[in-house]
C-alpha atoms as a PDB file:
ATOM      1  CA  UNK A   1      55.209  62.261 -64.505  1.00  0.00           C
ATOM      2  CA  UNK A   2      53.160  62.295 -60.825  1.00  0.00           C
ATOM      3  CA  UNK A   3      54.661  59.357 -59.769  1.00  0.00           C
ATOM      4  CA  UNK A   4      58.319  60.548 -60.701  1.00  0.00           C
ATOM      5  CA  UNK A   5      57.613  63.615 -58.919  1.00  0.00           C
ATOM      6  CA  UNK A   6      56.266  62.411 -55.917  1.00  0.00           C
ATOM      7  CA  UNK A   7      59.918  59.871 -55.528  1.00  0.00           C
ATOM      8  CA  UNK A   8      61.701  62.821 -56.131  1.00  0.00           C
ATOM      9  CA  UNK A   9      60.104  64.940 -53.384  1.00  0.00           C
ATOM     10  CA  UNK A  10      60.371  61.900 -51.224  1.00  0.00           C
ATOM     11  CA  UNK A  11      63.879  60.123 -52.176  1.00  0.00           C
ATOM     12  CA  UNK A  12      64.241  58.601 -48.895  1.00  0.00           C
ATOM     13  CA  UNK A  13      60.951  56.732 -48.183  1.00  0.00           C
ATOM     14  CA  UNK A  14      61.737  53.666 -49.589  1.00  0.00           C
ATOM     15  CA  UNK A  15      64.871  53.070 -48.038  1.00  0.00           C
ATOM     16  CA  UNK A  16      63.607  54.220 -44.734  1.00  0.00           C
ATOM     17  CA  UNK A  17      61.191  51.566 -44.241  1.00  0.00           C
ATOM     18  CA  UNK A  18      63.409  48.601 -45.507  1.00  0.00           C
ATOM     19  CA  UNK A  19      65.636  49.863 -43.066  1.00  0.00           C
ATOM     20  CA  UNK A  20      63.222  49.709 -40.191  1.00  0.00           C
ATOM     21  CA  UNK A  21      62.258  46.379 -41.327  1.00  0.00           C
ATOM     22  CA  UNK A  22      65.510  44.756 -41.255  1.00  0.00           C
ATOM     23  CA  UNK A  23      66.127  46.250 -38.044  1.00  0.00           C
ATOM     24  CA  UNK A  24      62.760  44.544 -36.841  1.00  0.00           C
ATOM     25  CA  UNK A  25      63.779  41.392 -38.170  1.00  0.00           C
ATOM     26  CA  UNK A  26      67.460  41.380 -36.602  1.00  0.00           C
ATOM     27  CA  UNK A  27      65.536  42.555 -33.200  1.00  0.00           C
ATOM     28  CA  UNK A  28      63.038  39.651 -33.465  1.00  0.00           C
ATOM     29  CA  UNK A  29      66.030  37.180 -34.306  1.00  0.00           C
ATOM     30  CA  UNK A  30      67.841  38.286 -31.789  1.00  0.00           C
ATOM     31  CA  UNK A  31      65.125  38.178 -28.735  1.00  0.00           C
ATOM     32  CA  UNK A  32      64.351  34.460 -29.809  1.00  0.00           C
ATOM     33  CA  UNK A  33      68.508  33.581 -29.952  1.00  0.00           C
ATOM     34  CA  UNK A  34      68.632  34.965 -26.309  1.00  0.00           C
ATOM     35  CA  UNK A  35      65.164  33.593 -24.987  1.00  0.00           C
ATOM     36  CA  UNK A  36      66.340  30.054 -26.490  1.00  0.00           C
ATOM     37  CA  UNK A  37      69.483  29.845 -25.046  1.00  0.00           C
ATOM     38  CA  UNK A  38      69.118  31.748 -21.547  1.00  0.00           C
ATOM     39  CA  UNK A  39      65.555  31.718 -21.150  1.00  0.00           C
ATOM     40  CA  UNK A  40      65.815  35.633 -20.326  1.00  0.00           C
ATOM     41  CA  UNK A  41      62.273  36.802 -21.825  1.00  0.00           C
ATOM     42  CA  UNK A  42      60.292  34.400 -18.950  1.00  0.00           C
ATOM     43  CA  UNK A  43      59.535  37.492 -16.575  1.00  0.00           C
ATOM     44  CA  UNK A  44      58.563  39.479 -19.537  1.00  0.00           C
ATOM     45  CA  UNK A  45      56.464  36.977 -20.766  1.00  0.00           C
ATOM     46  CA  UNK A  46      55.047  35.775 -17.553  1.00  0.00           C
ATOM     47  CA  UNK A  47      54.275  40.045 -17.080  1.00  0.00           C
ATOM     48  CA  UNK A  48      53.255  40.663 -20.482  1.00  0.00           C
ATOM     49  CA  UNK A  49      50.513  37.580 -19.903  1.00  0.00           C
ATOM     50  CA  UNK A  50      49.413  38.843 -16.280  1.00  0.00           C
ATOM     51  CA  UNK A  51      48.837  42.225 -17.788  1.00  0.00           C
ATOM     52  CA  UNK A  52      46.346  40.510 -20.456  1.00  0.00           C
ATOM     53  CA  UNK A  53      44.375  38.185 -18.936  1.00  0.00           C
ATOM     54  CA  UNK A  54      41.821  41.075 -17.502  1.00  0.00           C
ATOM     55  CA  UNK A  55      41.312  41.793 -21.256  1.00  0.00           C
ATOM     56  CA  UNK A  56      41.288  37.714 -22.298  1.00  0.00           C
ATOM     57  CA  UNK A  57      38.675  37.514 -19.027  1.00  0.00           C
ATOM     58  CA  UNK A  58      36.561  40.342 -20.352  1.00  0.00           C
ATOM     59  CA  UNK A  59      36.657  39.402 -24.040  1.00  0.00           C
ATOM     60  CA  UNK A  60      35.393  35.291 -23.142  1.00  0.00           C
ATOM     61  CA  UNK A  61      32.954  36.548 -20.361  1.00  0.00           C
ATOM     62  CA  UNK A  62      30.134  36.634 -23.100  1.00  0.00           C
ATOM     63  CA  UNK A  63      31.232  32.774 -24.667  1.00  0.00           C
ATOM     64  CA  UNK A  64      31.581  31.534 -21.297  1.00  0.00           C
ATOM     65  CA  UNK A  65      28.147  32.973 -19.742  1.00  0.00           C
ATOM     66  CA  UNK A  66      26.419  32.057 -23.174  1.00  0.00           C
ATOM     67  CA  UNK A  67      28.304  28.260 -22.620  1.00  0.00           C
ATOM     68  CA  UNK A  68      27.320  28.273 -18.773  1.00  0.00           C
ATOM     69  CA  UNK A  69      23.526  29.520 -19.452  1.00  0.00           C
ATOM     70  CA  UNK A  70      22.979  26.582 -22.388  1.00  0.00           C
ATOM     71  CA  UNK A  71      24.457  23.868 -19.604  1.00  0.00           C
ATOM     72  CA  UNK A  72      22.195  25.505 -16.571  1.00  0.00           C
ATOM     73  CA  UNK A  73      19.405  25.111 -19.016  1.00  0.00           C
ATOM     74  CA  UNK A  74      20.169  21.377 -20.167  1.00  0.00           C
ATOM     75  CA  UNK A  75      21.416  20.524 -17.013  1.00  0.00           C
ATOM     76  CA  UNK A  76      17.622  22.027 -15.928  1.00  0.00           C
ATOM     77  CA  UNK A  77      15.728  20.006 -17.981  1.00  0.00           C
ATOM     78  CA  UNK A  78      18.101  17.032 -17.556  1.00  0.00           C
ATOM     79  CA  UNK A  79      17.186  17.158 -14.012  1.00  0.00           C
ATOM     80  CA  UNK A  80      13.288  18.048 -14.059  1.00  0.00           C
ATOM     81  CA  UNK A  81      13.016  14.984 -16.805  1.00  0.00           C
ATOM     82  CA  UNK A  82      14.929  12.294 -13.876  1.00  0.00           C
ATOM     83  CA  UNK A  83      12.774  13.583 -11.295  1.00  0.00           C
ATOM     84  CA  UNK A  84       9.545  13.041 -13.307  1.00  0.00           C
ATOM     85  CA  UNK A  85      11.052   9.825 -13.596  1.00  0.00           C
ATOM     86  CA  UNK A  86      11.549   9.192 -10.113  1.00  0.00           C
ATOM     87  CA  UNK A  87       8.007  10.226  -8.918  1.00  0.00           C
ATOM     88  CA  UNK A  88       6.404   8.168 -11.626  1.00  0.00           C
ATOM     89  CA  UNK A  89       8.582   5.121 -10.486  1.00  0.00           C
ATOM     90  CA  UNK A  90       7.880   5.918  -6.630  1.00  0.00           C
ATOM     91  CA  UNK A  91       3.943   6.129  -7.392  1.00  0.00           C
ATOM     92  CA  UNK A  92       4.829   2.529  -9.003  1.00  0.00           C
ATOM     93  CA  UNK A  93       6.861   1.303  -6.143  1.00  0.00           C
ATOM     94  CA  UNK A  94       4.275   2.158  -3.255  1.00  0.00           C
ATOM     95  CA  UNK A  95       1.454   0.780  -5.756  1.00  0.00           C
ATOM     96  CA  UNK A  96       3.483  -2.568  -5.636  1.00  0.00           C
ATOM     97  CA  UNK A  97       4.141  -2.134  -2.012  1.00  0.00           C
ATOM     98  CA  UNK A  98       0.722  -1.719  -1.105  1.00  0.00           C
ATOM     99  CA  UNK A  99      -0.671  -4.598  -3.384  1.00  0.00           C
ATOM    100  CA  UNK A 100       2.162  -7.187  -1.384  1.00  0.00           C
ATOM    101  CA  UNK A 101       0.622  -5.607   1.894  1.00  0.00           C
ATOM    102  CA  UNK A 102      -2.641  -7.247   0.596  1.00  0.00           C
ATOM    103  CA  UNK A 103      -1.640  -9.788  -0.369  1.00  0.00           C
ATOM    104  CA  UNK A 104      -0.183 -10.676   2.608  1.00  0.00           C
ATOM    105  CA  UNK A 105      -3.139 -10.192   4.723  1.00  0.00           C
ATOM    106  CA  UNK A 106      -4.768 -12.230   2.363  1.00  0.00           C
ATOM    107  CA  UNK A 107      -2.307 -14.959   3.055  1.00  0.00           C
ATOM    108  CA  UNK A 108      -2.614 -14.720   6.914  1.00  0.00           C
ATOM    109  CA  UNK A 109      -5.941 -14.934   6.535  1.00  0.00           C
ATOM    110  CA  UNK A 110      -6.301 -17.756   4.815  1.00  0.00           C
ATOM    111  CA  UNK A 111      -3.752 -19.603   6.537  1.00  0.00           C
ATOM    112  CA  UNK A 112      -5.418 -18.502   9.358  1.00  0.00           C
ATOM    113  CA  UNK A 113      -8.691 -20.168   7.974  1.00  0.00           C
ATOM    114  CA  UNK A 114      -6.498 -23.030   6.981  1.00  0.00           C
ATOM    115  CA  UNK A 115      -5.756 -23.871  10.414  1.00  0.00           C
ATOM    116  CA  UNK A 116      -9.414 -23.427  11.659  1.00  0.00           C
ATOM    117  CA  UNK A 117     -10.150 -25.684   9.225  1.00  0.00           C
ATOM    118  CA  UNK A 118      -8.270 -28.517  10.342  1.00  0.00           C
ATOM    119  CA  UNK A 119      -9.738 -28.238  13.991  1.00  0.00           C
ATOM    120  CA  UNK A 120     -13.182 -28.457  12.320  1.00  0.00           C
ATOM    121  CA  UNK A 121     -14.464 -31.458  12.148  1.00  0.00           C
ATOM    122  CA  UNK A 122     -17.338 -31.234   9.881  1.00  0.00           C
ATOM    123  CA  UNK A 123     -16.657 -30.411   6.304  1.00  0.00           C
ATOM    124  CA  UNK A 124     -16.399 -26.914   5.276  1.00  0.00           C
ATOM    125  CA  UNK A 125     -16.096 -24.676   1.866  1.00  0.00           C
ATOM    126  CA  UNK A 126     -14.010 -21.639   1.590  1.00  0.00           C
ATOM    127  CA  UNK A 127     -15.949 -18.821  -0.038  1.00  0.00           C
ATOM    128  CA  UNK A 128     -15.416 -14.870  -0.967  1.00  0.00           C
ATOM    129  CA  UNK A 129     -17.351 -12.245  -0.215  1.00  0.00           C
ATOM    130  CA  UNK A 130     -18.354 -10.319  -3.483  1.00  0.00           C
ATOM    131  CA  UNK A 131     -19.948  -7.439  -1.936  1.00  0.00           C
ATOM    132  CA  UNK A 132     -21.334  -6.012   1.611  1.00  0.00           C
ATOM    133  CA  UNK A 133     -24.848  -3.838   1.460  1.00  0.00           C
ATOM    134  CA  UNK A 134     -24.127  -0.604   1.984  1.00  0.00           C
ATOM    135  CA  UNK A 135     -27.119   0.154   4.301  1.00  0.00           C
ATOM    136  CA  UNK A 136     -25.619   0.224   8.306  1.00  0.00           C
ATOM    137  CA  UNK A 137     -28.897  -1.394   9.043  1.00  0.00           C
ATOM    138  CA  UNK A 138     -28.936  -3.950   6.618  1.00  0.00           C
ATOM    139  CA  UNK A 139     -26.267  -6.012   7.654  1.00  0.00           C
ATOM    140  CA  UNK A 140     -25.917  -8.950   4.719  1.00  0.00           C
ATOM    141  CA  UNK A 141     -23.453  -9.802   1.920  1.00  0.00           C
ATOM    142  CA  UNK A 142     -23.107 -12.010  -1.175  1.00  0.00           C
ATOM    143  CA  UNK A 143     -20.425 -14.699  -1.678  1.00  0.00           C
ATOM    144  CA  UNK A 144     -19.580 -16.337  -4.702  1.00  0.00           C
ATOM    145  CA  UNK A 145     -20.612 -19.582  -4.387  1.00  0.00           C
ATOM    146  CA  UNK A 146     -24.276 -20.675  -4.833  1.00  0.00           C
ATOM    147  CA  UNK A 147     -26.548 -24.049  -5.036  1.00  0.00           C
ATOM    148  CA  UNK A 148     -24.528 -25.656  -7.791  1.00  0.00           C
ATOM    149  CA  UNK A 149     -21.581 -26.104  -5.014  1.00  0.00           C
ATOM    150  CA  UNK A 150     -24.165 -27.541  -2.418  1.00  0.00           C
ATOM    151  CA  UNK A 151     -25.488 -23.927  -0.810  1.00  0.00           C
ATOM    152  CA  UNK A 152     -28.467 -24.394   1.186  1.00  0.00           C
ATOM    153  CA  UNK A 153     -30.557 -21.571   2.976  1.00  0.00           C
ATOM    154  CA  UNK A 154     -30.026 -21.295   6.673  1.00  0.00           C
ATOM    155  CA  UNK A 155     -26.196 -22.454   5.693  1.00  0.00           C
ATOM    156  CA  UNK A 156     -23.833 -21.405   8.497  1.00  0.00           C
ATOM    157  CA  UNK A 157     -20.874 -19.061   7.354  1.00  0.00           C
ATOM    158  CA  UNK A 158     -17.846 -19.074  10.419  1.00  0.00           C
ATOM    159  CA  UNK A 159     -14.603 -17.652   9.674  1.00  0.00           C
ATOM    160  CA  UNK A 160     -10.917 -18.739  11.276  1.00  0.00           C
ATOM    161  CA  UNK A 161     -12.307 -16.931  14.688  1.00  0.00           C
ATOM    162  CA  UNK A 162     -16.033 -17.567  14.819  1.00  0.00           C
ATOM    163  CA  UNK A 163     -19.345 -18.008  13.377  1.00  0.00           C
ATOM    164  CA  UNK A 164     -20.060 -14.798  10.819  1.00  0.00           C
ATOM    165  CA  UNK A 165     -23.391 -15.341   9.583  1.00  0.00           C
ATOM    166  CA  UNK A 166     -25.700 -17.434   8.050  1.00  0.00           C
ATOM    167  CA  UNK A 167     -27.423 -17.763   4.048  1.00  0.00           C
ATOM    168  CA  UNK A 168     -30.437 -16.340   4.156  1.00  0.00           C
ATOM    169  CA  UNK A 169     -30.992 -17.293   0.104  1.00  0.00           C
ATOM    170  CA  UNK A 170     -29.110 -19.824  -1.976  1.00  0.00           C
ATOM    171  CA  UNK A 171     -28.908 -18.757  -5.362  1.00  0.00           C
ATOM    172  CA  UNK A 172     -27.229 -20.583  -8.291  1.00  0.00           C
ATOM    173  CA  UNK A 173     -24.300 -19.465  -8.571  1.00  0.00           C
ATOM    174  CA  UNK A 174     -24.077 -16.691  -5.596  1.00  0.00           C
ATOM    175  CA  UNK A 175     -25.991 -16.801  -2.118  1.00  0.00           C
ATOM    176  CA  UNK A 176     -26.707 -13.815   0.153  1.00  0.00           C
ATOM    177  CA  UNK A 177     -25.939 -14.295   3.702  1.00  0.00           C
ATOM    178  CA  UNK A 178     -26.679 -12.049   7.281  1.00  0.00           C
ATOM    179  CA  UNK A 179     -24.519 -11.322   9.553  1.00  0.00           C
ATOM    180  CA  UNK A 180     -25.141 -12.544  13.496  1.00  0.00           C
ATOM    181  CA  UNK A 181     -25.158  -8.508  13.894  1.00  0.00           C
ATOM    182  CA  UNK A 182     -28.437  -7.892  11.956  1.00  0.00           C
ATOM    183  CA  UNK A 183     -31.055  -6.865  14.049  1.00  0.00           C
ATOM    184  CA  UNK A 184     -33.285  -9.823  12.324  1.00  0.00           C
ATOM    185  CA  UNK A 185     -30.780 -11.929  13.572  1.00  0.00           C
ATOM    186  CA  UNK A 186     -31.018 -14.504  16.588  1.00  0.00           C
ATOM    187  CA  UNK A 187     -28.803 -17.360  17.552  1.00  0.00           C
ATOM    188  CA  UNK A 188     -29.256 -19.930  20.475  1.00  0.00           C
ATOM    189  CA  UNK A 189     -25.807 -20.056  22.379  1.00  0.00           C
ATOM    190  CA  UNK A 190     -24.434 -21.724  25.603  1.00  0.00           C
ATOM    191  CA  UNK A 191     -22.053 -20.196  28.089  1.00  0.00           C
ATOM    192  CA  UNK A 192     -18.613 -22.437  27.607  1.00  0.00           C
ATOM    193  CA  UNK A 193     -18.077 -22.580  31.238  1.00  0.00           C
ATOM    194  CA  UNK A 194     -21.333 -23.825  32.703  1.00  0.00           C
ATOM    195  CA  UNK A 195     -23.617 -24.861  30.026  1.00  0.00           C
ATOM    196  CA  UNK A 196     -25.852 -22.394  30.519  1.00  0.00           C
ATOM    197  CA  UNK A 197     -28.270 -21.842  27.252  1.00  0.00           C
ATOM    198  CA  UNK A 198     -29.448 -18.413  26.060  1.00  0.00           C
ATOM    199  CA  UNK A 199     -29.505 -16.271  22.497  1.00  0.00           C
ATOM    200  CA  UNK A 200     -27.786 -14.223  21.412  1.00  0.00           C
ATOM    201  CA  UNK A 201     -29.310 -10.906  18.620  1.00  0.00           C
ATOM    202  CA  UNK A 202     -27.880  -8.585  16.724  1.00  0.00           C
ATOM    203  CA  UNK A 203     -28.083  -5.106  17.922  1.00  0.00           C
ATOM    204  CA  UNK A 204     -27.740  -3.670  14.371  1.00  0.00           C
ATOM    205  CA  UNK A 205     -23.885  -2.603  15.608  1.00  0.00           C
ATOM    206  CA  UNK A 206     -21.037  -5.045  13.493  1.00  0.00           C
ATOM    207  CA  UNK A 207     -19.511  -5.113  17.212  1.00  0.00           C
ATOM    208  CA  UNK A 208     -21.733  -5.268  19.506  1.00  0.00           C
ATOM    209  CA  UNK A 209     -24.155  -8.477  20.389  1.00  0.00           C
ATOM    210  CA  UNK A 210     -27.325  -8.372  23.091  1.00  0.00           C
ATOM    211  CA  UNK A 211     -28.707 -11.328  24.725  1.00  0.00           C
ATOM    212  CA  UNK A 212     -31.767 -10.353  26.074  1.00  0.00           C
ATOM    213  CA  UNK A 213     -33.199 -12.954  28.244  1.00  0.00           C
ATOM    214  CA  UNK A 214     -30.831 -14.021  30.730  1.00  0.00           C
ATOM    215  CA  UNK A 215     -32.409 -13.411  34.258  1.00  0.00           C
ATOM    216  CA  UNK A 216     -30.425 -11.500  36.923  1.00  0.00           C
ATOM    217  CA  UNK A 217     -29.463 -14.335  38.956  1.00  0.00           C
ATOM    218  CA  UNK A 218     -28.474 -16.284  36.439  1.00  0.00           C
ATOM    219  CA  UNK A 219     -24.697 -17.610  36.502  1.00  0.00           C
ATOM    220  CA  UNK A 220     -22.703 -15.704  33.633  1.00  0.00           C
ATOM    221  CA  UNK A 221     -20.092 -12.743  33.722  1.00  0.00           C
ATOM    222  CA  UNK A 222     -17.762 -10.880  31.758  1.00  0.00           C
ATOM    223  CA  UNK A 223     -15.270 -12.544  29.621  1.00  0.00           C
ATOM    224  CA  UNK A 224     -17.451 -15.090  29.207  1.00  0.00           C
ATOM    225  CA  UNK A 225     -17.193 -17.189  26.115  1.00  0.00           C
ATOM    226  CA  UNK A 226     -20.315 -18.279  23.991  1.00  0.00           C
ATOM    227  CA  UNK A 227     -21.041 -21.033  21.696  1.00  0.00           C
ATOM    228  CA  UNK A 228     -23.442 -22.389  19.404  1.00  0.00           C
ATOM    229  CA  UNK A 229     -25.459 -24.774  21.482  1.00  0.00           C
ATOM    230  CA  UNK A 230     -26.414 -26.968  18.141  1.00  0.00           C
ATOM    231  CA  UNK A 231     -30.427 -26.056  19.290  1.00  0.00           C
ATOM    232  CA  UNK A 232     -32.174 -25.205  16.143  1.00  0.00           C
ATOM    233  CA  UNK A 233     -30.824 -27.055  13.636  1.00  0.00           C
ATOM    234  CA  UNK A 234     -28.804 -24.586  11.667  1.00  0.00           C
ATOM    235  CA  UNK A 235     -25.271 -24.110  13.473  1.00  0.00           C
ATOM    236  CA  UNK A 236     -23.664 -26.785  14.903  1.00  0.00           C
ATOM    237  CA  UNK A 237     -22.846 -26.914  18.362  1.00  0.00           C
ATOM    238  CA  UNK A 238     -19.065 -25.710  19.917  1.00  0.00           C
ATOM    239  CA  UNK A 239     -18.927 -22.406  17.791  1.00  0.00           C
ATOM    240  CA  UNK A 240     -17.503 -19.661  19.303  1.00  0.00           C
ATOM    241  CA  UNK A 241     -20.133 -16.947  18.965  1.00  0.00           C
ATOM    242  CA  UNK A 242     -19.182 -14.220  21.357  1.00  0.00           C
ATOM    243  CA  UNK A 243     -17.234 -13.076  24.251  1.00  0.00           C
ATOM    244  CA  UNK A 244     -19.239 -11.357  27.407  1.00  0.00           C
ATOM    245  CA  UNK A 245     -18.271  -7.794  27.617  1.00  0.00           C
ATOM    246  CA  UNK A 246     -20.938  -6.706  30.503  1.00  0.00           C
ATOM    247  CA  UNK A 247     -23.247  -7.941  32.427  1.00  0.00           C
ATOM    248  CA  UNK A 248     -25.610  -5.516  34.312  1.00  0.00           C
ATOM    249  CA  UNK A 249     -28.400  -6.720  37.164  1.00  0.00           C
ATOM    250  CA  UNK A 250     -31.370  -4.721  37.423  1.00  0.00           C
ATOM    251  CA  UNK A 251     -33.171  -5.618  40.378  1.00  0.00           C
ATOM    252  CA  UNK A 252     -36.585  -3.731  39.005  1.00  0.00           C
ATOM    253  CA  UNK A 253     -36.460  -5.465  35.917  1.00  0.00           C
ATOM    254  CA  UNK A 254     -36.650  -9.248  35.266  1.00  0.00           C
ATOM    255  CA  UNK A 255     -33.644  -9.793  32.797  1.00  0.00           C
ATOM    256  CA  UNK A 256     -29.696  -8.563  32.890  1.00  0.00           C
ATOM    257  CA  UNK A 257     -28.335  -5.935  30.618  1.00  0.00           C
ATOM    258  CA  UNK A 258     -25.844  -7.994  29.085  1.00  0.00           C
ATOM    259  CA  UNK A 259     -23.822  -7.264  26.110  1.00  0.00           C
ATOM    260  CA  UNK A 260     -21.028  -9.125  23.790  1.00  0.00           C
ATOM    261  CA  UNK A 261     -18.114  -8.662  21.542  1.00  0.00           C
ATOM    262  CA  UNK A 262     -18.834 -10.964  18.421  1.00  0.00           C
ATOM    263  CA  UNK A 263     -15.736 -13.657  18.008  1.00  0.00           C
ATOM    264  CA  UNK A 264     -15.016 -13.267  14.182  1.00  0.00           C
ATOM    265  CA  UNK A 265     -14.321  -9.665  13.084  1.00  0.00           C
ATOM    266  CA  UNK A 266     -17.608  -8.566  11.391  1.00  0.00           C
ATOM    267  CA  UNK A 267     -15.848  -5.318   9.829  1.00  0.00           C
ATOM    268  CA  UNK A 268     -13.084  -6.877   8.657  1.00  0.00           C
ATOM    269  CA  UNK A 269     -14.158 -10.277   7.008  1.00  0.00           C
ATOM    270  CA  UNK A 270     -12.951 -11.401   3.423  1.00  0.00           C
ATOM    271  CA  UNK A 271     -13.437 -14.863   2.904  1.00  0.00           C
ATOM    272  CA  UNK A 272     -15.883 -17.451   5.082  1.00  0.00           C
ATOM    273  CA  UNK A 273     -16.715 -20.876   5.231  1.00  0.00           C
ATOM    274  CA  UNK A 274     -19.606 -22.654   4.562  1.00  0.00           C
ATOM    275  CA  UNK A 275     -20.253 -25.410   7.266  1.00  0.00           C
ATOM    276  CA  UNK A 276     -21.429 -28.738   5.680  1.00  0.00           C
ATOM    277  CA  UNK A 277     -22.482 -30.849   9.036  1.00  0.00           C
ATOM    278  CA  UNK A 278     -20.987 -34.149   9.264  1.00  0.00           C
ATOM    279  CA  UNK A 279     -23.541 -36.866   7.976  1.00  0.00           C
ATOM    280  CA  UNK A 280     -24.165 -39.331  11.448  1.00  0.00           C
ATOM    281  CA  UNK A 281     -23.352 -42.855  10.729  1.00  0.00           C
ATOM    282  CA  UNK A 282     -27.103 -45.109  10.190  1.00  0.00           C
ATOM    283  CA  UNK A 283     -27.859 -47.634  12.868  1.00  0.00           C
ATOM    284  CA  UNK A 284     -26.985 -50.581  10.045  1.00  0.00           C
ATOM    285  CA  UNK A 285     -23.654 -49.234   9.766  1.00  0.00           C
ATOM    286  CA  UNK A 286     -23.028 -48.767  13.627  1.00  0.00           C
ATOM    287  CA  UNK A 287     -24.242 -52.353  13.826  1.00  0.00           C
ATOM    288  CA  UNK A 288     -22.036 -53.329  11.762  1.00  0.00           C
ATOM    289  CA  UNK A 289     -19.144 -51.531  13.101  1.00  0.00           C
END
């Protein structure tokens, strides 16, 4: 009874909106005939989208910042995770760089030593210096090679520019040694260019030598070179020793004030050689010869 009421207050409802549908439908058909064939709707379309993007803009701000944010992030870490990587392969690099470095000062040196050692003409051993005593007034070391390899006490050590030291106790396997610098230390020398015999002590400075007992009118300068004389049993003669660096005449006092730059390089030394004099030939063999 309501619902037959309510169409007969209302009888043209229904019909109204199939109308407007059907006249939606015929629009609709009709827009997409003429935009098909003439292309007509372009400038409304092309205005219709200009006058939306603002709102497509402002409604994919939040997906695009959100989107933007996670790749900063990533991109962040990505980053922070590379260079981590670099540093740690840097640190690695310059490790590696610095270990060829020394190895190739090792190599000089011992081609260095190489060399020397074919001018030499007694018989020599290469050794390595284990450690150097930390007291500045103790000058000594310990190489790595003792009695078993033929070590003696009072053993001369030279390296590829000079003599360095000698053994001051073989042990078995190791030996100690002191360095021509030690204040202990004394070494009978000659002056290359005239013969003249003197010795040479340590002044307890790695580069700096003091001969104490040459007289003030003896014949000897700067630049001088000295050399193991062979006197005393231990070095044998025609080392270089030491260079001259000053020589100062006192007339009050009987000796010079001379002073000399040790040949070999004290401070920087790695590896020596042990000097094994040449045996001399016996009279029976000479004879024979």
């Amino acid at each position: 009874m309501v619902a037959s009421r309510e169409n007969s207050n209302n009888p043209g409802r229904i019909p109204a909106l199939g109308l407007r549908m059907l006249g939606l439908v015929f629009i609709s058909i009709l827009l997409m005939y003429f935009d098909n064939r003439d292309n007509h709707l372009d400038s409304v379309r092309s205005s219709i989208g200009a006058a939306v993007y603002p709102l497509r803009v402002i409604v994919d701000a939040p997906v695009r910042f959100w989107g933007w944010l996670g790749e900063s992030t990533s991109s962040r870490n990505d980053l922070e995770l590379e260079l981590n990587r670099l540093k740690a392969e840097r640190l690695l690099t310059n490790a590696r760089l610095q270990k060829l470095n020394a190895l190739e000062a090792e190599n000089a040196r011992l081609r260095a030593m190489l060399d020397a050692r074919a001018q030499v003409r007694d018989q020599v051993r290469v050794a390595e210096i284990m450690s150097v005593d930390a007291n500045p007034y103790d000058h000594s070391l310990v190489i790595d090679i003792g009695t078993l390899d033929g070590v003696f006490d009072g053993q001369a050590l030279v390296d590829a520019n000079g003599v360095v030291g000698q053994v001051i106790k073989a042990g078995l396997m190791t030996s100690q040694a002191m360095l021509i610098s030690d204040t202990d230390h004394a070494l009978p020398v000659e002056v290359n260019r005239n013969g003249l015999r003197t010795i040479v002590v340590g002044t307890g400075e790695i580069d700096r030598l003091g001969l104490p007992f040459i007289v003030n009118n003896a014949d000897i300068q700067a630049g001088d070179l000295l050399v193991t004389s062979g006197l005393g049993g231990a070095f044998p003669a025609g080392y270089p020793v030491a260079i001259v660096d000053s020589v100062t005449r006192i007339p009050q006092e009987p000796y010079a004030d001379v002073t000399a730059t040790p040949a070999a390089s004290l401070g920087q030394v790695r590896e020596v050689m042990l000097v094994f004099s040449a045996p001399t030939a016996s009279p029976e063999v000479a004879d024979d010869e």
